[in-house]
PDB file of N, CA and C in Angstrom:
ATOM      1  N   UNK A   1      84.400  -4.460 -62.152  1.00  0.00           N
ATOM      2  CA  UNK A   1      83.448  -4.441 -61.073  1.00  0.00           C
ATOM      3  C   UNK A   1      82.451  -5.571 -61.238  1.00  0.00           C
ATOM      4  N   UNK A   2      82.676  -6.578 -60.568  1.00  0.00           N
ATOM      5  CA  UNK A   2      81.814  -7.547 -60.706  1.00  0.00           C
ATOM      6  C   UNK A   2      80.704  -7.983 -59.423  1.00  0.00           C
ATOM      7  N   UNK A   3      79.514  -7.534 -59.748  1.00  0.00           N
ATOM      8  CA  UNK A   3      78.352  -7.549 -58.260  1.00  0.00           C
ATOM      9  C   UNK A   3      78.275  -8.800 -58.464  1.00  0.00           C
ATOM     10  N   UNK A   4      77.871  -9.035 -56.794  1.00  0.00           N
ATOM     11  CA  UNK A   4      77.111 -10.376 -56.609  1.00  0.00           C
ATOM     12  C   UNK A   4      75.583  -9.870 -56.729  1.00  0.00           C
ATOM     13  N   UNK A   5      74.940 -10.711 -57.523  1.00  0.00           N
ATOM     14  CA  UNK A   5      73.451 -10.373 -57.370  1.00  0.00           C
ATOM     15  C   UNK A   5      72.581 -11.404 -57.119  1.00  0.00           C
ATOM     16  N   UNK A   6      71.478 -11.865 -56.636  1.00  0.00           N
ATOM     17  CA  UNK A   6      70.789 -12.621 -56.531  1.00  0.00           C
ATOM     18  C   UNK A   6      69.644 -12.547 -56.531  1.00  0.00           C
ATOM     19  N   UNK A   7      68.165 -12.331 -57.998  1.00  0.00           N
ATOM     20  CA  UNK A   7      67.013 -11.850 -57.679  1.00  0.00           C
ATOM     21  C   UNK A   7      66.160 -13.282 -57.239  1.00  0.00           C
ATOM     22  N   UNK A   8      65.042 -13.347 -56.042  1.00  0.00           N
ATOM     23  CA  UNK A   8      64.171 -14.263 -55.842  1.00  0.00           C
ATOM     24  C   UNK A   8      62.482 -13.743 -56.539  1.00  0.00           C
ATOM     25  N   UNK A   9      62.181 -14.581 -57.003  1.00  0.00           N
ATOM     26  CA  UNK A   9      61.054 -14.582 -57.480  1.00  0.00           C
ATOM     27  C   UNK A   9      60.184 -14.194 -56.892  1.00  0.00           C
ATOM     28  N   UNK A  10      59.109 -12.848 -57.423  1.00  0.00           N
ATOM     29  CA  UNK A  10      58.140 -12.952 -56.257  1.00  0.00           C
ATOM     30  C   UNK A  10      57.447 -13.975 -55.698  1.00  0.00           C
ATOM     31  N   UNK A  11      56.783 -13.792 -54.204  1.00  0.00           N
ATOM     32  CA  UNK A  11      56.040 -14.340 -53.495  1.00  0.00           C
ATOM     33  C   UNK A  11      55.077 -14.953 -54.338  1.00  0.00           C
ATOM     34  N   UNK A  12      54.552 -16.289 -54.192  1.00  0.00           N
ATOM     35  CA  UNK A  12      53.392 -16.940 -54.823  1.00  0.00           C
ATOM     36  C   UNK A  12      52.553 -16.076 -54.144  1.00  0.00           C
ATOM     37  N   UNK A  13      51.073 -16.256 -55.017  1.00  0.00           N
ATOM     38  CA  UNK A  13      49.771 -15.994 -54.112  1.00  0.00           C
ATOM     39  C   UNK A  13      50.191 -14.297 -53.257  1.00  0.00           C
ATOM     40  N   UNK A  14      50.909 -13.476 -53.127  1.00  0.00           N
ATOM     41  CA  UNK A  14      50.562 -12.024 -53.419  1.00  0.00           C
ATOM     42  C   UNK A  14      50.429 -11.402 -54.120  1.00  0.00           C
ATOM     43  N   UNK A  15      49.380 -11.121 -53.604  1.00  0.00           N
ATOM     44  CA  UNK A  15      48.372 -10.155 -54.859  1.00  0.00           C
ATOM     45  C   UNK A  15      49.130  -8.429 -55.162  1.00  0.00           C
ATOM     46  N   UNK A  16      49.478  -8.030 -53.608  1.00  0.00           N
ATOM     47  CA  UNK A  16      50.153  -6.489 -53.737  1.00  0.00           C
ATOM     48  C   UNK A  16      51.691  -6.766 -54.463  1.00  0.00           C
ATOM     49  N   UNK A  17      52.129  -7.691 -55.101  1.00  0.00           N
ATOM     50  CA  UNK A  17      53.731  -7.823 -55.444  1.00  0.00           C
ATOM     51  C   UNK A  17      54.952  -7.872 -54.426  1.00  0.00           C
ATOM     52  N   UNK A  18      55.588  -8.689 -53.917  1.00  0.00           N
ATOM     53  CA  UNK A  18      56.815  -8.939 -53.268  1.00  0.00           C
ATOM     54  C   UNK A  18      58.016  -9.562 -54.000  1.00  0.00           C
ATOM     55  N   UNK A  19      58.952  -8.695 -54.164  1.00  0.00           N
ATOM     56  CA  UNK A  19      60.540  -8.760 -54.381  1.00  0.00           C
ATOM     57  C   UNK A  19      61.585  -8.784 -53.845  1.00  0.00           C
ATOM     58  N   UNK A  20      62.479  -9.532 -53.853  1.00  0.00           N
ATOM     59  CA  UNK A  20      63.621  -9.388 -52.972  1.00  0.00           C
ATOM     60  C   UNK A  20      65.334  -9.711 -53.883  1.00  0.00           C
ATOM     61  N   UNK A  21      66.182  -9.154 -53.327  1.00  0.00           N
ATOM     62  CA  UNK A  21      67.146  -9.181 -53.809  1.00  0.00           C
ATOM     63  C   UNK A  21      68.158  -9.206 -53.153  1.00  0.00           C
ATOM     64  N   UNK A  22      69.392  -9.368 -53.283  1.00  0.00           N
ATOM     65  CA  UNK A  22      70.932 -10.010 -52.523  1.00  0.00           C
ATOM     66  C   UNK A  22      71.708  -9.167 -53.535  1.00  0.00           C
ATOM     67  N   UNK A  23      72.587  -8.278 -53.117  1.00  0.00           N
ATOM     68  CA  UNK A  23      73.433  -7.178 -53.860  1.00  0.00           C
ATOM     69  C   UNK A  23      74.974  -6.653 -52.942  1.00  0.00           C
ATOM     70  N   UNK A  24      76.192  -7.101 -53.562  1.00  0.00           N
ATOM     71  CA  UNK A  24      76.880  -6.303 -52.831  1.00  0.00           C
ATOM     72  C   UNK A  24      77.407  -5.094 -53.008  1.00  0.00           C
ATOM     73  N   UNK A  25      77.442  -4.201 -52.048  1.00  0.00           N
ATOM     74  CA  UNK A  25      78.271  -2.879 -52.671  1.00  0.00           C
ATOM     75  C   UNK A  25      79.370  -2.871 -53.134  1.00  0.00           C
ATOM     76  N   UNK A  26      79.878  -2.376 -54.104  1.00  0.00           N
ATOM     77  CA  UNK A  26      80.882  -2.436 -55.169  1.00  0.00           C
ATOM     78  C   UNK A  26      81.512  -0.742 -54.724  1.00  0.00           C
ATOM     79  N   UNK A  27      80.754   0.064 -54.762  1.00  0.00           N
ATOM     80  CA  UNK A  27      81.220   1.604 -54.761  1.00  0.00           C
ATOM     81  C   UNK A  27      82.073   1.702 -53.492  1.00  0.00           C
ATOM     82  N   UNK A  28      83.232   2.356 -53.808  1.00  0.00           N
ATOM     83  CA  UNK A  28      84.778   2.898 -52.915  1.00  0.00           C
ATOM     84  C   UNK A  28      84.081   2.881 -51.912  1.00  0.00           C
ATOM     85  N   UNK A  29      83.854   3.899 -51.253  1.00  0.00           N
ATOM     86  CA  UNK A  29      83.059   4.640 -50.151  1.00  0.00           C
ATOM     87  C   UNK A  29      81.958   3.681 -49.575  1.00  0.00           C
ATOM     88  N   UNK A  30      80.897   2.939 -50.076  1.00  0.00           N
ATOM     89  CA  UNK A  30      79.634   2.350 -49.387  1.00  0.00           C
ATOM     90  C   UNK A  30      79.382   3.742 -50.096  1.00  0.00           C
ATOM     91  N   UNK A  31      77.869   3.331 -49.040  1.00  0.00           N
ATOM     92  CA  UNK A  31      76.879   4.431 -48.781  1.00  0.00           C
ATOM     93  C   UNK A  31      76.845   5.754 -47.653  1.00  0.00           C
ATOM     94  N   UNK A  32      77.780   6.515 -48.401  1.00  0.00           N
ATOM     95  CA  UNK A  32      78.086   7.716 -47.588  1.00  0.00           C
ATOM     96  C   UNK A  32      77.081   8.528 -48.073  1.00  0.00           C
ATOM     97  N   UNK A  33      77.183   9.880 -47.390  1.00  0.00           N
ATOM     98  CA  UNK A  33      75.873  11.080 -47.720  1.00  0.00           C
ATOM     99  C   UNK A  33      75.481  10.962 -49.216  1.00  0.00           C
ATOM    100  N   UNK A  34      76.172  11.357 -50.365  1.00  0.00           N
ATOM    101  CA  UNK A  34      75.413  11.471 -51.658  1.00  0.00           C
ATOM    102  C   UNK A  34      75.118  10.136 -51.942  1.00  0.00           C
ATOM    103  N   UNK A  35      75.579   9.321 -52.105  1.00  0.00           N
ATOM    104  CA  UNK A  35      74.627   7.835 -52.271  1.00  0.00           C
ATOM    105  C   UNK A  35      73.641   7.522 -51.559  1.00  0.00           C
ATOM    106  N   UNK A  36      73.808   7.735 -50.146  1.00  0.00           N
ATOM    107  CA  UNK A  36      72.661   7.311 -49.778  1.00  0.00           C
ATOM    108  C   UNK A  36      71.495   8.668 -50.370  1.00  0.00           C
ATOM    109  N   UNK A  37      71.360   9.718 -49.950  1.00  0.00           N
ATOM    110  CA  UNK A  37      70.606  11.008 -51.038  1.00  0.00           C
ATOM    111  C   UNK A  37      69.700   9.676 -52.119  1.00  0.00           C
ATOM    112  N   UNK A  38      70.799   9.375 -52.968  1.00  0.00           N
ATOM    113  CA  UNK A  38      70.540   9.006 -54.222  1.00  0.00           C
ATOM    114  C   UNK A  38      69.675   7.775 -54.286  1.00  0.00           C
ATOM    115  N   UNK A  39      69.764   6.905 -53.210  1.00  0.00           N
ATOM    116  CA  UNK A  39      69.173   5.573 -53.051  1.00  0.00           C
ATOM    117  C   UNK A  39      67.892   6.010 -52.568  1.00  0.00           C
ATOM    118  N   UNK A  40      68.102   6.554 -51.516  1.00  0.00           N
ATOM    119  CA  UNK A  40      66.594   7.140 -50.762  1.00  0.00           C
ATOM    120  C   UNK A  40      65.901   7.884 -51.869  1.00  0.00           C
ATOM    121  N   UNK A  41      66.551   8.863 -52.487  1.00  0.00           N
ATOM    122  CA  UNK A  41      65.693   9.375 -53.533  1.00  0.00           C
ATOM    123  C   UNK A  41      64.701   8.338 -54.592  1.00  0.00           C
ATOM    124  N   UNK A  42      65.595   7.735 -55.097  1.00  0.00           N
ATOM    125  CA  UNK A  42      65.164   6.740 -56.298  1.00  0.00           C
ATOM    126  C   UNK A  42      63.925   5.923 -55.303  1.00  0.00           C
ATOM    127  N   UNK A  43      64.293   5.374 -53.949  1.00  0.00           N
ATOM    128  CA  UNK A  43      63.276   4.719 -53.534  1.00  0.00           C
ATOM    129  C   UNK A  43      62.296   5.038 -52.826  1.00  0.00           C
ATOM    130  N   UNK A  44      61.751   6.643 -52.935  1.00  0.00           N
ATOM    131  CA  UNK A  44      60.932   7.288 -52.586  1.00  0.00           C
ATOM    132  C   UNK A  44      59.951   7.602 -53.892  1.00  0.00           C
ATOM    133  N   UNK A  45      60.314   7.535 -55.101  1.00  0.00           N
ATOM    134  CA  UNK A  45      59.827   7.633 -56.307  1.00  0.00           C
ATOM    135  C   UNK A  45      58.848   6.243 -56.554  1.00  0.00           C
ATOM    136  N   UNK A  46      58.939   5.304 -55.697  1.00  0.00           N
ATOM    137  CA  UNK A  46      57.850   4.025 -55.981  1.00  0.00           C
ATOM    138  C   UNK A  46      56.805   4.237 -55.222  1.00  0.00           C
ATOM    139  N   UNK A  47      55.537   3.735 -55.207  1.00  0.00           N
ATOM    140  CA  UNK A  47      54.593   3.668 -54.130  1.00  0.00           C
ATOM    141  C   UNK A  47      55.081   2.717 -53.148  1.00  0.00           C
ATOM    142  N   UNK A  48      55.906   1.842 -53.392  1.00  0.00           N
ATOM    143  CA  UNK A  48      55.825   0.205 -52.526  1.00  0.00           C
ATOM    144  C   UNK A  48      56.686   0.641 -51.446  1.00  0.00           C
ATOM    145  N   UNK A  49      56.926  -0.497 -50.538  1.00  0.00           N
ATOM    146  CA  UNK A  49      57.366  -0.375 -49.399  1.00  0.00           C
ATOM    147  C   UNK A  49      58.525  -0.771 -49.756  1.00  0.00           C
ATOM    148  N   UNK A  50      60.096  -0.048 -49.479  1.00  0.00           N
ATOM    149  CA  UNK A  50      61.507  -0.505 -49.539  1.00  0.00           C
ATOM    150  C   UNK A  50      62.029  -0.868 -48.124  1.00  0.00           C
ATOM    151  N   UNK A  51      62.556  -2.038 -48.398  1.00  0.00           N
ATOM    152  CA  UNK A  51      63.557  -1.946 -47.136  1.00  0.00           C
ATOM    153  C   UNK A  51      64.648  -2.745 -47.070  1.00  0.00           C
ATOM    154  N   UNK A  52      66.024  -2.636 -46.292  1.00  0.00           N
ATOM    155  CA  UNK A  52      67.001  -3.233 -46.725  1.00  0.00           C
ATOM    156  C   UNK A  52      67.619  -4.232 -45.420  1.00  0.00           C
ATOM    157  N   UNK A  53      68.199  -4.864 -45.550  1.00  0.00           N
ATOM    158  CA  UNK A  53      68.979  -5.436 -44.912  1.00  0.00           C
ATOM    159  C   UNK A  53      70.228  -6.012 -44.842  1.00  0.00           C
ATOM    160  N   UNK A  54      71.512  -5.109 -43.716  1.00  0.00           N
ATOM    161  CA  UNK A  54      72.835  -5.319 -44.322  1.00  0.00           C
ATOM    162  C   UNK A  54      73.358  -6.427 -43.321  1.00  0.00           C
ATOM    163  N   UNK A  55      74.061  -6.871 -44.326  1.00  0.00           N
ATOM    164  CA  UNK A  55      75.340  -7.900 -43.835  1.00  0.00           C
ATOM    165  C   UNK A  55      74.573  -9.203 -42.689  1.00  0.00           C
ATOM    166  N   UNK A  56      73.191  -9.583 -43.398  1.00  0.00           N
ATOM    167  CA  UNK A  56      72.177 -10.513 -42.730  1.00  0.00           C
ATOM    168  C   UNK A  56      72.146 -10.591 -41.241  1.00  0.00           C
ATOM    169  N   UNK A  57      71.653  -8.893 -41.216  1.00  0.00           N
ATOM    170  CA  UNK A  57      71.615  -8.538 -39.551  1.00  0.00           C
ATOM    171  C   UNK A  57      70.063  -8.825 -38.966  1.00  0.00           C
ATOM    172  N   UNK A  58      69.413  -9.239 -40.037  1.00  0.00           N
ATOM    173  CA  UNK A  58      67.523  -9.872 -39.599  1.00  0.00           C
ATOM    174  C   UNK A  58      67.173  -8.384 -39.202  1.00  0.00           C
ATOM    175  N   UNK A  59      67.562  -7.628 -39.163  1.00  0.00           N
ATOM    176  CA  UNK A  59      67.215  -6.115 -39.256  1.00  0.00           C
ATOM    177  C   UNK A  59      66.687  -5.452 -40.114  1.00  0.00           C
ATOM    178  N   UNK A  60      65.588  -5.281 -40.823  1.00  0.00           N
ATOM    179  CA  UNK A  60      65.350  -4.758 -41.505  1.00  0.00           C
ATOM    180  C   UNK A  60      64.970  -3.040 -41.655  1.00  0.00           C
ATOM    181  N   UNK A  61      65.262  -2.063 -42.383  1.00  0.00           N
ATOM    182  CA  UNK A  61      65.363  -1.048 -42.554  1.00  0.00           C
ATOM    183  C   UNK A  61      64.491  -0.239 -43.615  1.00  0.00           C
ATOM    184  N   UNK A  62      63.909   0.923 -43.380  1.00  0.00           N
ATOM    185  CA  UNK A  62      63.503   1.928 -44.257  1.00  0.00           C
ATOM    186  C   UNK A  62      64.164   2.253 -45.248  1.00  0.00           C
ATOM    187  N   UNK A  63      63.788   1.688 -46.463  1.00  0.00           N
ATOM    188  CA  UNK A  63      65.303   2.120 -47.370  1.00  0.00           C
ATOM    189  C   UNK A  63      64.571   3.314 -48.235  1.00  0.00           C
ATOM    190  N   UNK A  64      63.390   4.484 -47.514  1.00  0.00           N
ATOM    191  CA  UNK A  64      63.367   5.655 -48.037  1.00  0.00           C
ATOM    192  C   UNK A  64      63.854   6.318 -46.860  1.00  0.00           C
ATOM    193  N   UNK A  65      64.703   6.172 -45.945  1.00  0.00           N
ATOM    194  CA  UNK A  65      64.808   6.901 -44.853  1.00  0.00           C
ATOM    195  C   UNK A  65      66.344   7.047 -45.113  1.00  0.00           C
ATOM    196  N   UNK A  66      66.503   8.116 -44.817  1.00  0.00           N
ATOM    197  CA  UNK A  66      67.975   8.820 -45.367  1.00  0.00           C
ATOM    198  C   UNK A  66      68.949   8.610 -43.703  1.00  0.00           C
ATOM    199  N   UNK A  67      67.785   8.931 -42.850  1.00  0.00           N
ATOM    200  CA  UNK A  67      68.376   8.664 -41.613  1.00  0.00           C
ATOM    201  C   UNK A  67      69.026   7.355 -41.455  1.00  0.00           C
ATOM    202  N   UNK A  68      67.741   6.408 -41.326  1.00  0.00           N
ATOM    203  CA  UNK A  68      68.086   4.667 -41.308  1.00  0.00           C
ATOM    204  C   UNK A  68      69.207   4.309 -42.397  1.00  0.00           C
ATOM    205  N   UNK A  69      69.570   4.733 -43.836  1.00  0.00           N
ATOM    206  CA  UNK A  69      70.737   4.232 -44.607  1.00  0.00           C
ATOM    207  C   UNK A  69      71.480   5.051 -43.977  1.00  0.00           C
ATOM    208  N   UNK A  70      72.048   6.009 -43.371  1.00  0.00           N
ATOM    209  CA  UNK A  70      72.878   6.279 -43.526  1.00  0.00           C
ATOM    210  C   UNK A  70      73.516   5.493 -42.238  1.00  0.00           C
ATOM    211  N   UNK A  71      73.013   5.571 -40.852  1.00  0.00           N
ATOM    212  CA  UNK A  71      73.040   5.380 -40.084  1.00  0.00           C
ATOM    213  C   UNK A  71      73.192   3.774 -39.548  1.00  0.00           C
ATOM    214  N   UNK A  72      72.821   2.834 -40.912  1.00  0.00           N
ATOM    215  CA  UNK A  72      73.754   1.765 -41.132  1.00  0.00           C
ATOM    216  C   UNK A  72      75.340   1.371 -41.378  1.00  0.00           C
ATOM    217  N   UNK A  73      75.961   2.391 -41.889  1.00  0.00           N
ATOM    218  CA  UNK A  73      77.192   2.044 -42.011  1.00  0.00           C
ATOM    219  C   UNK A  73      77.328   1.110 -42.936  1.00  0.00           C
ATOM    220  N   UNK A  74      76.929   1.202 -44.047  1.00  0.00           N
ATOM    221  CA  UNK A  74      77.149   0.396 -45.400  1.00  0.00           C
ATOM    222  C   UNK A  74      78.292   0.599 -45.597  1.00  0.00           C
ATOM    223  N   UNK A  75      79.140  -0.194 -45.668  1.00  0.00           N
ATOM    224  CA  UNK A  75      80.659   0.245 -46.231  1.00  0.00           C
ATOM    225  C   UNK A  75      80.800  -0.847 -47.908  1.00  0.00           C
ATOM    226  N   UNK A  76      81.931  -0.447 -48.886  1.00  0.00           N
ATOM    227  CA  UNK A  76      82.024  -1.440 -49.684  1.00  0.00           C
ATOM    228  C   UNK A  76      82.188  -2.798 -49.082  1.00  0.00           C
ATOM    229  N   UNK A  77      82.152  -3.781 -49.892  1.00  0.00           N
ATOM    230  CA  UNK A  77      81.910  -5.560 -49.701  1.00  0.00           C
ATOM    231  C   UNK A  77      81.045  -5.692 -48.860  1.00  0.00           C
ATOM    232  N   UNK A  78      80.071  -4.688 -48.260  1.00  0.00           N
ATOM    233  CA  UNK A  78      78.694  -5.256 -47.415  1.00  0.00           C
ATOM    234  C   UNK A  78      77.599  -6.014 -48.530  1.00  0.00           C
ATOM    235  N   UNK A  79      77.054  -6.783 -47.933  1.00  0.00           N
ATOM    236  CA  UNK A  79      75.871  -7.685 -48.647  1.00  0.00           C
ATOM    237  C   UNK A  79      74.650  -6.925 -48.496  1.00  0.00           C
ATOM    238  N   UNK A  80      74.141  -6.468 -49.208  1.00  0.00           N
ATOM    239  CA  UNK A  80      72.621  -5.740 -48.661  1.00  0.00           C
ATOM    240  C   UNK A  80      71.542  -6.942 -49.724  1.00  0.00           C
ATOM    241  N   UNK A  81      70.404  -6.689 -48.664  1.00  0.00           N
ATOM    242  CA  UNK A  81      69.019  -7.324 -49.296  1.00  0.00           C
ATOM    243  C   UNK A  81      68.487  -6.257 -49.340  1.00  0.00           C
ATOM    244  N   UNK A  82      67.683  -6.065 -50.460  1.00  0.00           N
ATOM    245  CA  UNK A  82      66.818  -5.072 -50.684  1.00  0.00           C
ATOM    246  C   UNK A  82      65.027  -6.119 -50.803  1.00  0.00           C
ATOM    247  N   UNK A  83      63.993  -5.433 -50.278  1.00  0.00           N
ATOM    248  CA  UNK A  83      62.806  -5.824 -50.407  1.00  0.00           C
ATOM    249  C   UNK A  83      61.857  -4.883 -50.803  1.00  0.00           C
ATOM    250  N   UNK A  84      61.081  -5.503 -51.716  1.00  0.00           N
ATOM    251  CA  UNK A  84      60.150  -4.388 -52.065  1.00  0.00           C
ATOM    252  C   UNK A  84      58.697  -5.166 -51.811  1.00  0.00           C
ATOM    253  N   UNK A  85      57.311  -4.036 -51.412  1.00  0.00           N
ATOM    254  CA  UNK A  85      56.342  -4.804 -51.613  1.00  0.00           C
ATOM    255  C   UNK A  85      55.207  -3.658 -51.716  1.00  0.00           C
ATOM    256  N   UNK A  86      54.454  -4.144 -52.447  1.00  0.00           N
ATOM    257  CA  UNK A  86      53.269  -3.326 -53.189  1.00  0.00           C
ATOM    258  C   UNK A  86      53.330  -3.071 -54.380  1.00  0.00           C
ATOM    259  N   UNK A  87      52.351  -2.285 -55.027  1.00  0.00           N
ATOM    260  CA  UNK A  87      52.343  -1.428 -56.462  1.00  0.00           C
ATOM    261  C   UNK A  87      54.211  -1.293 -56.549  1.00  0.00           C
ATOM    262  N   UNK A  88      54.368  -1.385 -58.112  1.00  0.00           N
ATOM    263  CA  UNK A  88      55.762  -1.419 -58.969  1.00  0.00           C
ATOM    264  C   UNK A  88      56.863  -1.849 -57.812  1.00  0.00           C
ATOM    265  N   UNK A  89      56.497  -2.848 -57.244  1.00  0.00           N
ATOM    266  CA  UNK A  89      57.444  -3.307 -56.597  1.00  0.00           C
ATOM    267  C   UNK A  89      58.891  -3.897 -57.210  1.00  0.00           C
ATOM    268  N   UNK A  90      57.945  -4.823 -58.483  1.00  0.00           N
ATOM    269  CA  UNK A  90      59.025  -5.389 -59.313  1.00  0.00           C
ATOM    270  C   UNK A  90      60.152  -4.337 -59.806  1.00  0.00           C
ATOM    271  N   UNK A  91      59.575  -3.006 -60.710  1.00  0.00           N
ATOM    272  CA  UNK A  91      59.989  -1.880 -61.327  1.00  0.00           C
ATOM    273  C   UNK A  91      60.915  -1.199 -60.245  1.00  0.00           C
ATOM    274  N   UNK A  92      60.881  -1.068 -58.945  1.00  0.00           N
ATOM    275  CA  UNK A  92      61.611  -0.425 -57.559  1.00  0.00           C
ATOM    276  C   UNK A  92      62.556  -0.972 -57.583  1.00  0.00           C
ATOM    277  N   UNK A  93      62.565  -2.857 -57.660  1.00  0.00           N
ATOM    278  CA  UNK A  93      63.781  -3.640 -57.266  1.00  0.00           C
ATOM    279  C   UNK A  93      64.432  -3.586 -58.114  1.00  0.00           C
ATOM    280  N   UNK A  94      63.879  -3.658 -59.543  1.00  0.00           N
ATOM    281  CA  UNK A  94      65.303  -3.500 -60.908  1.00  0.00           C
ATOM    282  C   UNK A  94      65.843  -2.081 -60.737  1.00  0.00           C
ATOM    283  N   UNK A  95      65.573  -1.430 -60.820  1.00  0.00           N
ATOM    284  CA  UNK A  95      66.195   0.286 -60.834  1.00  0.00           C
ATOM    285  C   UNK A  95      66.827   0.569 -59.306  1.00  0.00           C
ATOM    286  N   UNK A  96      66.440   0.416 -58.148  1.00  0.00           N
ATOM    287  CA  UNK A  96      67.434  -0.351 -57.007  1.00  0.00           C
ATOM    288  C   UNK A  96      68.833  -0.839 -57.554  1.00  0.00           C
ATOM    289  N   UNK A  97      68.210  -2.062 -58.207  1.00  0.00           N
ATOM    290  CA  UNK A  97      69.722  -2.972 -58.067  1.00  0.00           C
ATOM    291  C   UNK A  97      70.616  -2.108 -58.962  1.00  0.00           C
ATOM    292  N   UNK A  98      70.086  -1.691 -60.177  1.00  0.00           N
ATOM    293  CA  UNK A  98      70.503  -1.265 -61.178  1.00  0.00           C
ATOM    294  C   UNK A  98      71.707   0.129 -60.767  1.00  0.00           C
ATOM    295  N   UNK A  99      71.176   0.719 -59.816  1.00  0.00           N
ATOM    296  CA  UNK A  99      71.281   1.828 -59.298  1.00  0.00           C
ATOM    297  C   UNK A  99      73.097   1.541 -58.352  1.00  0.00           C
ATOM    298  N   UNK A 100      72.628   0.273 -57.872  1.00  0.00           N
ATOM    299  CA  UNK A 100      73.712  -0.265 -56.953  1.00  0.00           C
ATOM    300  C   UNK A 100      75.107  -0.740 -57.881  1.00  0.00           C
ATOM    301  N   UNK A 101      74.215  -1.695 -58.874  1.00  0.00           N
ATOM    302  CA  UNK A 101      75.302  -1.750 -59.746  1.00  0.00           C
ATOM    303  C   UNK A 101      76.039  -1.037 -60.539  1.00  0.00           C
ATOM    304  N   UNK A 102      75.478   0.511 -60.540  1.00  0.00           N
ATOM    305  CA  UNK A 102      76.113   1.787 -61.170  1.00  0.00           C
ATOM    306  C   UNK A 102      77.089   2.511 -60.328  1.00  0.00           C
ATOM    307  N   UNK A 103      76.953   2.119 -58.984  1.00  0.00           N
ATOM    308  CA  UNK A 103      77.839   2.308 -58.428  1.00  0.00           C
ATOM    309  C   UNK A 103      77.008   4.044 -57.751  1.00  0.00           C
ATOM    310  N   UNK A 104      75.787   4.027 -57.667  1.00  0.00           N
ATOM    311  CA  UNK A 104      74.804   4.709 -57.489  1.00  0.00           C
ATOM    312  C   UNK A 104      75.287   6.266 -58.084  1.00  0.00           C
ATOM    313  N   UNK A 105      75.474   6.184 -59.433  1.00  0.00           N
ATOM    314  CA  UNK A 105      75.461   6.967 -60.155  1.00  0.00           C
ATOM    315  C   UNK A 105      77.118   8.295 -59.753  1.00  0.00           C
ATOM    316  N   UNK A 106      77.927   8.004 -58.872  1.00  0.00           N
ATOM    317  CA  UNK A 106      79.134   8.357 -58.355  1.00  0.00           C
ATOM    318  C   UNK A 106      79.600   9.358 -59.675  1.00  0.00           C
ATOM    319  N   UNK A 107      80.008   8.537 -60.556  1.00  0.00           N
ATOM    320  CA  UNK A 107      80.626   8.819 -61.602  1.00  0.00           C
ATOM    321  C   UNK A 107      80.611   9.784 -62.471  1.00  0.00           C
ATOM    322  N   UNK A 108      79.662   9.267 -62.834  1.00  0.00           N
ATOM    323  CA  UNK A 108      78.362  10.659 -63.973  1.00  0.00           C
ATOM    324  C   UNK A 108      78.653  11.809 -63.010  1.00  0.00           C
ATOM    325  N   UNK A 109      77.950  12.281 -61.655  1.00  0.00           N
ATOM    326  CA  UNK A 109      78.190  13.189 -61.139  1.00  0.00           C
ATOM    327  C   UNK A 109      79.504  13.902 -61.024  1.00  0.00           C
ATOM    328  N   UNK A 110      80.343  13.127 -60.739  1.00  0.00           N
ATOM    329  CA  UNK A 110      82.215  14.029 -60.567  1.00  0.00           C
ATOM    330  C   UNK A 110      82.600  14.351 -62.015  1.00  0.00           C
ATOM    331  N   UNK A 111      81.843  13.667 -63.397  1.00  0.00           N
ATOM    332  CA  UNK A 111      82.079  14.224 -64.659  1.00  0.00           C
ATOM    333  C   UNK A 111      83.319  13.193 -64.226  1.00  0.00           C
ATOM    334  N   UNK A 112      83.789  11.999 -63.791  1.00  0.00           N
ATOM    335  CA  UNK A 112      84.478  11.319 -63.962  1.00  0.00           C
ATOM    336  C   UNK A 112      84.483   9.872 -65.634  1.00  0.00           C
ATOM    337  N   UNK A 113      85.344   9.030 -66.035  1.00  0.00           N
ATOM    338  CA  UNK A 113      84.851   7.819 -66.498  1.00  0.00           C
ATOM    339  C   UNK A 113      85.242   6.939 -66.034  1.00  0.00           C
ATOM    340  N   UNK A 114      84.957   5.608 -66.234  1.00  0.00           N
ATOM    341  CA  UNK A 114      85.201   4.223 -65.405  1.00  0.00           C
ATOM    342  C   UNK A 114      86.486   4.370 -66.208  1.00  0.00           C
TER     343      UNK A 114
END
């Protein structure tokens, strides 16, 4: 499983923290019901603002909104940007990506192994 990843440096000169990132989905499925659960969860646990954007639709999205991910249609080989901004913004975007690159935790749950 090899992600594409791409982190950009935060924003110069903001003071509240801005992150952004370039990630593709790797997991069978995309983001069907329990992944997305799992994404929205994890990115409801930051103070900062999440939001995503798939397959560079200039659309940007609530990525604590279970409605808005799901209702994207993330499928595998989609490109998502993830953005974060405010308090632990930085800390949101690593555990995000991290999350993506786990294949949003699929595995562990079915008591499956890679």
């Amino acid at each position: 499983m090899d992600n594409r990843s791409r982190q950009q440096a935060p924003a110069a000169g903001d003071a509240q923290g801005y992150c952004q990132i370039e990630i593709e989905v790797t997991h069978g499925f995309g983001l069907h019901a329990r992944p997305s659960v799992t994404f929205t969860r994890l990115a409801k646990s930051f103070p900062c603002t999440v939001e995503i954007e798939v397959n560079g639709s200039h659309v940007w999205l609530n990525g604590k909104s279970i409605v808005k991910i799901m209702g994207a249609r993330i499928r595998r080989g989609s490109i998502l940007k993830i953005r974060t901004r405010g308090l632990r913004a930085a800390e949101a975007i690593h555990a995000l990506q991290a999350l993506v690159e786990r294949d949003f935790d699929e595995e562990k749950k079915h008591g499956r192994s890679a």
